[in-house]
N, C-alpha and C. Protein backbone atom coordinates (compact mmCIF):
# COMPACT_ATOMS: atom_id res chain seq x y z
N UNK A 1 4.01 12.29 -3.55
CA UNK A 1 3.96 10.89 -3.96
C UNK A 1 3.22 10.10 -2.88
N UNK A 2 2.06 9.32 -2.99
CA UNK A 2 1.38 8.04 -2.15
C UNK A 2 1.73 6.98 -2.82
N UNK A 3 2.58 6.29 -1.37
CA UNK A 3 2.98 5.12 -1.08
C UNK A 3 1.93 4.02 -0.67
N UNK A 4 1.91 2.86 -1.22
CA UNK A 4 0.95 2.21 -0.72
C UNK A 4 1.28 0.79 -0.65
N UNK A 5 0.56 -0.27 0.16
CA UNK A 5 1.37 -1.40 0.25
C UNK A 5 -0.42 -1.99 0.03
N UNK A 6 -0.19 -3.43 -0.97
CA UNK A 6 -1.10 -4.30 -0.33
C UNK A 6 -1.41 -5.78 -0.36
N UNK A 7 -2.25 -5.74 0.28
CA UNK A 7 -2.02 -7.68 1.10
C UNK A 7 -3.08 -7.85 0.31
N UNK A 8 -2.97 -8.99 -0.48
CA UNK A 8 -4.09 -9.68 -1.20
C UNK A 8 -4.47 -11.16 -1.22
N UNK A 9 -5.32 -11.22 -0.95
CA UNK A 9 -5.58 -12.53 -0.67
C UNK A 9 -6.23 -13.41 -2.26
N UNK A 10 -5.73 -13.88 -2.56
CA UNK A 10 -6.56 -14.50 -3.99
C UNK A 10 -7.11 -16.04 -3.83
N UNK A 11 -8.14 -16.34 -4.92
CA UNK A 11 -8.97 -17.32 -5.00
C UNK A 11 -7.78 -18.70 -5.27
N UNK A 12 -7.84 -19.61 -4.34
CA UNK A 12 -7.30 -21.07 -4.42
C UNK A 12 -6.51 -21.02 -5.82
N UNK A 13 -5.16 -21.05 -6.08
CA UNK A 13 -4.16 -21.72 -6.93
C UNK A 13 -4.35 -20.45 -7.88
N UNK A 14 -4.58 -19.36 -7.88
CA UNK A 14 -4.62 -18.32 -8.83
C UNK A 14 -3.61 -17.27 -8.38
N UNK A 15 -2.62 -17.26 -7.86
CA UNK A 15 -1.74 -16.53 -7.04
C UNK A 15 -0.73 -16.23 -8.43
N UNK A 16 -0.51 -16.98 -9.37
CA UNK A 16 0.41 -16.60 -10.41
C UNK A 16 -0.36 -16.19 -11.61
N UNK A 17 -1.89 -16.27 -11.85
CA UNK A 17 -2.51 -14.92 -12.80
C UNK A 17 -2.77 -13.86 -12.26
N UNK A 18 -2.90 -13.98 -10.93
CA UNK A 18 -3.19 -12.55 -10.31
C UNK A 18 -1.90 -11.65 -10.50
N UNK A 19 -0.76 -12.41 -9.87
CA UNK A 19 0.50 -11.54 -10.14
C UNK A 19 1.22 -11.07 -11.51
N UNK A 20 0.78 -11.76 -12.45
CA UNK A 20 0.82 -11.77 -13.68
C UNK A 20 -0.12 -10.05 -14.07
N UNK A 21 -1.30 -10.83 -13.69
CA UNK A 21 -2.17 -8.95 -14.09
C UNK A 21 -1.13 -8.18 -13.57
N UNK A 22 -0.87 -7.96 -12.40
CA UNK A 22 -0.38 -7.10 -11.45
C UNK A 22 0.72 -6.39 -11.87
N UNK A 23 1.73 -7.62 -12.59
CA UNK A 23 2.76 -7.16 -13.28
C UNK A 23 2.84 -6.16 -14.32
N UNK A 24 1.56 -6.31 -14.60
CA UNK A 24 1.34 -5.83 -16.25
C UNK A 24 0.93 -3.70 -15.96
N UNK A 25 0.70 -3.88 -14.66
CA UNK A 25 0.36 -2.18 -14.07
C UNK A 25 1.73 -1.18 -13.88
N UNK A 26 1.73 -0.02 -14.29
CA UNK A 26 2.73 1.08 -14.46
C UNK A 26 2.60 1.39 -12.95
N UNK A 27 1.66 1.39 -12.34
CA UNK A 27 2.18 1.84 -10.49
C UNK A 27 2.26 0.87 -9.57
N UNK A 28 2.69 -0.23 -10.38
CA UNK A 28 3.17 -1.62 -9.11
C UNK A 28 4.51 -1.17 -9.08
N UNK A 29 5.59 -1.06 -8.10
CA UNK A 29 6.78 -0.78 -7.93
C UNK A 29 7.22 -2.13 -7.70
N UNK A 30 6.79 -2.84 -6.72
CA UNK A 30 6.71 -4.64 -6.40
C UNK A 30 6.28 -5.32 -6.21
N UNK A 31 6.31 -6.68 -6.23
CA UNK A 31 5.47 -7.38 -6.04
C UNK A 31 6.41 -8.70 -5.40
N UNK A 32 5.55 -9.35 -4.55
CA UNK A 32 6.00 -10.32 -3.82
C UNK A 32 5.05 -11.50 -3.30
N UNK A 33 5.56 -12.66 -3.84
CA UNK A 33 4.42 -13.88 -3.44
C UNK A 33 5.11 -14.14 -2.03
N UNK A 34 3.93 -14.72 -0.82
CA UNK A 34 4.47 -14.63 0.50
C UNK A 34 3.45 -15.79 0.79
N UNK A 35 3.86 -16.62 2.18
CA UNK A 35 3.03 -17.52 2.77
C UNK A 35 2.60 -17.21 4.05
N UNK A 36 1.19 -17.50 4.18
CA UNK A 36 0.96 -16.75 5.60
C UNK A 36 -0.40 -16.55 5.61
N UNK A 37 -0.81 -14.82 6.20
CA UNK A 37 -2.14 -15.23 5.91
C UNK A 37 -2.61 -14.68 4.65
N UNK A 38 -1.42 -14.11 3.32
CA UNK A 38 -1.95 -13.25 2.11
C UNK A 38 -1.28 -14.11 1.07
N UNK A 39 -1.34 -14.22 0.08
CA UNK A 39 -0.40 -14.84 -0.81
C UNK A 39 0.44 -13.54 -1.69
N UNK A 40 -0.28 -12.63 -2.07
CA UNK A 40 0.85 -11.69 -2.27
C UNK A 40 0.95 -10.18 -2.00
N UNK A 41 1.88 -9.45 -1.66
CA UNK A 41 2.49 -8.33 -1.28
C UNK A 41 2.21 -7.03 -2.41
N UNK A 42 2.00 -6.10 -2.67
CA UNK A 42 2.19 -5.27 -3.53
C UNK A 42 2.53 -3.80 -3.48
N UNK A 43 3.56 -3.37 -3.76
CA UNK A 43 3.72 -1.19 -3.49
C UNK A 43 3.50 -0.91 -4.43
N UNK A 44 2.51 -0.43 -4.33
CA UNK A 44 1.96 0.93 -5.45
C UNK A 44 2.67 2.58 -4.81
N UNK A 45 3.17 3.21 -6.14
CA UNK A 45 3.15 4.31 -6.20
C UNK A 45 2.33 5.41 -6.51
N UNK A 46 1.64 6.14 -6.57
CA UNK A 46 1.33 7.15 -7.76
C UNK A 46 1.20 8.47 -7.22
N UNK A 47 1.01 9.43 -8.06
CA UNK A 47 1.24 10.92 -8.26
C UNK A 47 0.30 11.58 -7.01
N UNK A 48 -1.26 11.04 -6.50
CA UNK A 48 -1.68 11.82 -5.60
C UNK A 48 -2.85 10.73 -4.66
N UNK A 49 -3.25 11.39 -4.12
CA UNK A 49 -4.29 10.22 -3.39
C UNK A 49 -5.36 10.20 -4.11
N UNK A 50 -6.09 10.67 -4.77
CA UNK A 50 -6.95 10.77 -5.84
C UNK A 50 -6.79 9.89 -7.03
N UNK A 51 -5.15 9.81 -7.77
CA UNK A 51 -5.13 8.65 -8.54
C UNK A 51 -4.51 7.92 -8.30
N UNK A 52 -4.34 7.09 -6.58
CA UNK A 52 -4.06 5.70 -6.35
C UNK A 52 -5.90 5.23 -6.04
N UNK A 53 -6.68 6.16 -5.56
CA UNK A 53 -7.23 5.09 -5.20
C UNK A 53 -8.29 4.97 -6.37
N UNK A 54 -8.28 5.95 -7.49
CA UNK A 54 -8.63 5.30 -9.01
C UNK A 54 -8.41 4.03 -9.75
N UNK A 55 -6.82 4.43 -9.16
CA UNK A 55 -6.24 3.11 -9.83
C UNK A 55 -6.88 1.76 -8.97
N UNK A 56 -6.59 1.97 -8.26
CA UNK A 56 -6.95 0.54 -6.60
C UNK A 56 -8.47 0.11 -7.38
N UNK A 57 -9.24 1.02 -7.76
CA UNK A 57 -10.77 0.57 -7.65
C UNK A 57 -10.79 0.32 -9.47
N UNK A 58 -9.97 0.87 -10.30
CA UNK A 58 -10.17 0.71 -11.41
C UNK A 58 -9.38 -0.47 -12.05
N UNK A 59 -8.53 -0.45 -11.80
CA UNK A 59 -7.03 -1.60 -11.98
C UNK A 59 -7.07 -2.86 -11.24
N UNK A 60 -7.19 -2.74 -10.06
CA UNK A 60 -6.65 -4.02 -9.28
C UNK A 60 -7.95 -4.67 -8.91
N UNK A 61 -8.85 -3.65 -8.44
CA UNK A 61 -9.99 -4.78 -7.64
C UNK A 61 -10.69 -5.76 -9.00
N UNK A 62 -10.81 -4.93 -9.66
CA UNK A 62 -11.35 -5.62 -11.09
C UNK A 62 -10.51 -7.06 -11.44
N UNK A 63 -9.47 -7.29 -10.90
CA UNK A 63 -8.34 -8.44 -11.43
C UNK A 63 -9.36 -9.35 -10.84
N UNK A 64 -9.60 -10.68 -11.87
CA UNK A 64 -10.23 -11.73 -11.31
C UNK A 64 -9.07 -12.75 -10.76
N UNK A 65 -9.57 -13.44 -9.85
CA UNK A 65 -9.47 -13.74 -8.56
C UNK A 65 -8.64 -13.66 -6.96
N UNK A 66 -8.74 -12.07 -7.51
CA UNK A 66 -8.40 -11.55 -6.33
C UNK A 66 -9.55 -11.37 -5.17
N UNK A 67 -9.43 -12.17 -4.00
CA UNK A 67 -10.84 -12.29 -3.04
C UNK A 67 -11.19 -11.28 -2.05
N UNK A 68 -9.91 -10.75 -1.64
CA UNK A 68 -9.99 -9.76 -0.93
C UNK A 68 -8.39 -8.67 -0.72
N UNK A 69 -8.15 -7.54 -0.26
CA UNK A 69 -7.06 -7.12 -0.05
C UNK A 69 -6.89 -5.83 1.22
N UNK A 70 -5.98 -5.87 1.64
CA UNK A 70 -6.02 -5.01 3.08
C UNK A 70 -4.98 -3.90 2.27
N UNK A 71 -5.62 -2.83 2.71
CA UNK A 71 -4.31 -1.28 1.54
C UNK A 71 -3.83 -0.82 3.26
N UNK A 72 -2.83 -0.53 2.60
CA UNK A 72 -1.96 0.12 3.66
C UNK A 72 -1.14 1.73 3.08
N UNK A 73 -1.61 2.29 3.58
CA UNK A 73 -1.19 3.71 2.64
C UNK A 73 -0.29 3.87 3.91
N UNK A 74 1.10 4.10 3.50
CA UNK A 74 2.55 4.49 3.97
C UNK A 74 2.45 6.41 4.66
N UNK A 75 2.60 6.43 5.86
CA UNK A 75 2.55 8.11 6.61
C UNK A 75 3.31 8.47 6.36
N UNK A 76 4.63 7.44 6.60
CA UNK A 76 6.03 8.61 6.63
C UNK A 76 6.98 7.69 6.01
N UNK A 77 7.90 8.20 5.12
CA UNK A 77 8.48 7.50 4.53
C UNK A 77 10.47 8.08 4.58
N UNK A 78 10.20 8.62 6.19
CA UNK A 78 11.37 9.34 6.17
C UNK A 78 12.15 8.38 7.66
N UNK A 79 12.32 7.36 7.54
CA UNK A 79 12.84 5.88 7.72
C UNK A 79 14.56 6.42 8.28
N UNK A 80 15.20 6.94 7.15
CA UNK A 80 16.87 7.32 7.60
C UNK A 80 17.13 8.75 8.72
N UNK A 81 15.67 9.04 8.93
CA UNK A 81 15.72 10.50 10.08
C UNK A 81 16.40 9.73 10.93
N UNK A 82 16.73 10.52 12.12
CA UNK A 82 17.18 9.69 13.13
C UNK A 82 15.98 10.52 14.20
N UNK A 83 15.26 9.57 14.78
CA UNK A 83 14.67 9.99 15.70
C UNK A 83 14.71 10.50 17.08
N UNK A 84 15.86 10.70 17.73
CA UNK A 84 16.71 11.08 18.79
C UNK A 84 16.38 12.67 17.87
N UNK A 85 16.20 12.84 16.92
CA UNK A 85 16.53 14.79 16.45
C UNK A 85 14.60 14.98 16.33
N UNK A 86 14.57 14.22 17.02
CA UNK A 86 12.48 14.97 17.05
C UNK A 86 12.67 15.95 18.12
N UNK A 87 11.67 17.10 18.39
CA UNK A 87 12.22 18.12 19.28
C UNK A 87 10.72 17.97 19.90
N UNK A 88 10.78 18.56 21.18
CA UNK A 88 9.09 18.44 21.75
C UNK A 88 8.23 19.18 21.07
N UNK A 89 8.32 20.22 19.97
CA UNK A 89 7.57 20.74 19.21
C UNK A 89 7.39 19.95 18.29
N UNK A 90 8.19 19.11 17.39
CA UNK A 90 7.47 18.13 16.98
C UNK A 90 6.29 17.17 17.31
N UNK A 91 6.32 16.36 19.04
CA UNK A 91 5.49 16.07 19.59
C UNK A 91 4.66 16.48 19.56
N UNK A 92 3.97 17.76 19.88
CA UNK A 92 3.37 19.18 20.14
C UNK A 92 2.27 18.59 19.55
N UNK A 93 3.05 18.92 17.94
CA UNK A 93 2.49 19.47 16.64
C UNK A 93 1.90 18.01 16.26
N UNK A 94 2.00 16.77 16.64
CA UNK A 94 1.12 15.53 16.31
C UNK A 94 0.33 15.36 17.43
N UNK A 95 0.57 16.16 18.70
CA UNK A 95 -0.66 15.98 19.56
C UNK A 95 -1.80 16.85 19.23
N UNK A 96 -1.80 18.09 18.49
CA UNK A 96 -3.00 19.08 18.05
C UNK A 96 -3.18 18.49 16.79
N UNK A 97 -2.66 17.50 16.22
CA UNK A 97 -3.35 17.31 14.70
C UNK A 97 -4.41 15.89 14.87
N UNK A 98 -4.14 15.39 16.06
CA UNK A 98 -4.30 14.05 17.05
C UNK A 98 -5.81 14.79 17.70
N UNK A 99 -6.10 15.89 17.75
CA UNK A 99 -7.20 16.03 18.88
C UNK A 99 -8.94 15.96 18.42
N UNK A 100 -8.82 16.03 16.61
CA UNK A 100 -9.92 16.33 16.49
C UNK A 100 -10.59 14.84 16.45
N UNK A 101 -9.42 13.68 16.66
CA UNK A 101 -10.26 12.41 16.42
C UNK A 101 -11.37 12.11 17.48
C-alpha cells in the first residue's frame, strides 16, 4: 500500500470546488481545509506506486484550480514500533541502502 499526503495550494476563493472534486475520488482517504501556507491537506491511498502517481497526474492535477501541490509519499508507516527495539543491524542496514546517494 502507498501512502501519500498532499499540500495544495488552490486559485483565490476556490478551496471548496477543489475539495468538492477531491471528495468525489475513491483514493482520497482525507481531506482537510487548513490555514497557512496550503489551503488544503489530502491522504491518498492506493494499491502501488505506479497507480498513485497515475492517479496524482490523471485525477487531481487536472482539478481546475488547483495552482500548485507539494506530494509527500509516507516511508514508514510503522508509528506504534517502539524505537528503543531498533538493533544496530537495523542502523547497519539504512546506512548501506544510504550509500549509493
Amino acid at each position: 500500500m502507498v501512502l501519500v499526503y498532499m499540500l495544495i495550494n488552490t486559485k483565490h476563493g476556490k478551496n471548496m470546488i477543489v475539495a468538492v472534486a477531491l471528495q468525489k475520488l475513491d483514493d482520497v482517504v482525507e481531506l482537510h481545509e487548513v490555514y497557512g501556507r496550503y489551503e488544503l491537506i489530502v491522504k491518498l491511498e492506493a494499491d502501488s506506486l505506479a497507480k498513485m502517481r497515475k492517479f496524482i497526474q490523471n485525477k487531481i492535477m487536472i482539478i481546475e484550480g488547483i495552482v500548485r501541490c507539494e506530494t509527500l509519499f509516507v516511508s514508514d508507516t510503522d508509528i506504534g514500533d517502539d524505537p528503543e527495539e531498533e538493533t544496530d543491524e537495523d542502523a547497519e542496514e539504512v546506512v548501506e541502502e544510504e550509500e549509493f546517494i
